[in-house]
N, C-alpha and C. Protein backbone atom coordinates (compact mmCIF):
# COMPACT_ATOMS: atom_id res chain seq x y z
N UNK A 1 0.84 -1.18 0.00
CA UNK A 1 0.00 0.00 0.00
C UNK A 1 0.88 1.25 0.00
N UNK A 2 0.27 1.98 -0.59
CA UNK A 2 1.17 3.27 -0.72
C UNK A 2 -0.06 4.59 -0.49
N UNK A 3 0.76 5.81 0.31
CA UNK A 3 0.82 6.70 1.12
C UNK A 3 0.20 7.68 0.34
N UNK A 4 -0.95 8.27 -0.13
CA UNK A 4 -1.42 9.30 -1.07
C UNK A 4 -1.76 10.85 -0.14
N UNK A 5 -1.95 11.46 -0.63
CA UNK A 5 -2.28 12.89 0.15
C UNK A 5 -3.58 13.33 -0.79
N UNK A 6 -4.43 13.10 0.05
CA UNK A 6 -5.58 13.34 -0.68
C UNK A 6 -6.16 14.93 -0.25
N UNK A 7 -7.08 15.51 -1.45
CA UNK A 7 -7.06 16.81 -0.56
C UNK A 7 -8.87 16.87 -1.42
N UNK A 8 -9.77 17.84 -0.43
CA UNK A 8 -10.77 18.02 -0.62
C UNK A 8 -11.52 19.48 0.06
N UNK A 9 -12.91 19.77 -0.46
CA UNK A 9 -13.44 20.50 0.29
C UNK A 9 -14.08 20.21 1.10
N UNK A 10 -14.30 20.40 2.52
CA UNK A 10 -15.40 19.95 3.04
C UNK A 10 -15.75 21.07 4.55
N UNK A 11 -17.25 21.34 4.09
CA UNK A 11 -18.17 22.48 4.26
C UNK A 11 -17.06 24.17 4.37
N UNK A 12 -16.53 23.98 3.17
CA UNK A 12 -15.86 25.27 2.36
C UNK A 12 -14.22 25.41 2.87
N UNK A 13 -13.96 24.75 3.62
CA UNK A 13 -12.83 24.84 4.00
C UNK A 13 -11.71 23.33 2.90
N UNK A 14 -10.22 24.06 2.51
CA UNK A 14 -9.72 22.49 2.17
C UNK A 14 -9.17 21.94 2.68
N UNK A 15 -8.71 20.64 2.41
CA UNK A 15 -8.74 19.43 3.89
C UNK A 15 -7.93 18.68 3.19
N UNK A 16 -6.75 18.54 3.54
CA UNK A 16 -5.89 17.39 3.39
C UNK A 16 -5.22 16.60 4.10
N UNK A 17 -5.49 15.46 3.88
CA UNK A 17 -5.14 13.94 4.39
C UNK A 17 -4.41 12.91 3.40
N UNK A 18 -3.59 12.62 4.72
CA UNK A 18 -2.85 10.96 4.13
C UNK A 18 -3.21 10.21 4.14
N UNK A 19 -3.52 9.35 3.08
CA UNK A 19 -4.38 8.22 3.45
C UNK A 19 -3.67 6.60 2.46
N UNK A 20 -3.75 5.77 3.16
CA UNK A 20 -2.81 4.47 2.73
C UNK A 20 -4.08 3.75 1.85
N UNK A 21 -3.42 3.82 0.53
CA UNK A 21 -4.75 2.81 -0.30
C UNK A 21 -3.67 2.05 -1.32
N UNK A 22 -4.54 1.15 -2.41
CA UNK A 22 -3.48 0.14 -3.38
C UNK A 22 -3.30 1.81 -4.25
N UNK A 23 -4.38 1.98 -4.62
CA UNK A 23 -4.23 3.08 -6.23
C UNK A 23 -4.75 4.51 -5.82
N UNK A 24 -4.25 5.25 -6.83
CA UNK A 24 -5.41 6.63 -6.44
C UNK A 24 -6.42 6.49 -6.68
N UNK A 25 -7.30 5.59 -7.68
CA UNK A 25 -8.97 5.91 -7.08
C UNK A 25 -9.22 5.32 -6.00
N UNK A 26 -8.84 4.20 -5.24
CA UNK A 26 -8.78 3.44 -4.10
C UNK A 26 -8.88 4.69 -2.91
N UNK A 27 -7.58 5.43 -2.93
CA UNK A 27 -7.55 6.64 -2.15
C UNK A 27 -8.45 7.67 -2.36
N UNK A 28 -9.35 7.93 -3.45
CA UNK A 28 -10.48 8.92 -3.66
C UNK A 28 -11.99 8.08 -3.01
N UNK A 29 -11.79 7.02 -2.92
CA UNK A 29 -13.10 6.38 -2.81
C UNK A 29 -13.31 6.33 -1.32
N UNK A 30 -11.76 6.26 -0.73
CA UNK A 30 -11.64 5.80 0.68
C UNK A 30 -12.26 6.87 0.78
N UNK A 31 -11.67 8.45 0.64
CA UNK A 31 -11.96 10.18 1.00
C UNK A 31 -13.80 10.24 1.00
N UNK A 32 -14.17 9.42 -0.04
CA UNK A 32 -15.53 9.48 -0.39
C UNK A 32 -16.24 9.37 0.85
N UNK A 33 -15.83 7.81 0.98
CA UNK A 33 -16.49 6.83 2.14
C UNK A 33 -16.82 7.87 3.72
N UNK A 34 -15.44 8.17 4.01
CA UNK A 34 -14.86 8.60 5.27
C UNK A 34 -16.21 10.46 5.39
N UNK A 35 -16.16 10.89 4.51
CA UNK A 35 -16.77 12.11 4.60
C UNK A 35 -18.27 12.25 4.13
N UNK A 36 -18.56 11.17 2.91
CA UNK A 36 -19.93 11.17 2.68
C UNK A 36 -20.35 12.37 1.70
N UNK A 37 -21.27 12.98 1.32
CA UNK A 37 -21.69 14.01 0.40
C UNK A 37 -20.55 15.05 1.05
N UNK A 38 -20.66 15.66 2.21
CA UNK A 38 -20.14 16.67 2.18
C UNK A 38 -18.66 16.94 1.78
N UNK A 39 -17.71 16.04 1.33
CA UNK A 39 -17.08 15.99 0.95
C UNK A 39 -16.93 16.18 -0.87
N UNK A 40 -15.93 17.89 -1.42
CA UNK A 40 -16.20 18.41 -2.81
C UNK A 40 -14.55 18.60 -3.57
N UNK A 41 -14.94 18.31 -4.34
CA UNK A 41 -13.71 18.62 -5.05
C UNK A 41 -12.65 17.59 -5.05
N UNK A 42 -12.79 16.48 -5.22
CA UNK A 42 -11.52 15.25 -4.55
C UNK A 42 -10.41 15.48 -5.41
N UNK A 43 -9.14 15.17 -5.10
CA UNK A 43 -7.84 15.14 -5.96
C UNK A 43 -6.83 14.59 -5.27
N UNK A 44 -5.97 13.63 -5.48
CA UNK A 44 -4.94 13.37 -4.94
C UNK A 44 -3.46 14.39 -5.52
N UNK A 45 -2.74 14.49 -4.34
CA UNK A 45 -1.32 14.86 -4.57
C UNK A 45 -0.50 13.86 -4.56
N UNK A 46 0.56 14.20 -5.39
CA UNK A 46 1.37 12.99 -5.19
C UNK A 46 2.68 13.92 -5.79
């Protein structure tokens, strides 16, 4: 597993987190899961 920095909006502020997944959509889906609708804008850094 490898180490992504995922970054998002959530309720207008941006929010970035590390998060351990196989792939980057793996790591966008996790961001999904974890926050639910209110979570906008997904993108990983790398």
């Amino acid at each position: 597993m490898t180490a992504y920095t995922v970054s998002a909006i959530l309720e207008g502020y941006r929010v970035e987190e590390t998060i351990h997944a196989v792939s980057i959509h793996h790591a966008i889906k996790i961001m999904k899961a974890k926050y639910g609708n209110s979570a906008r804008n997904i993108y990983v850094l790398n």
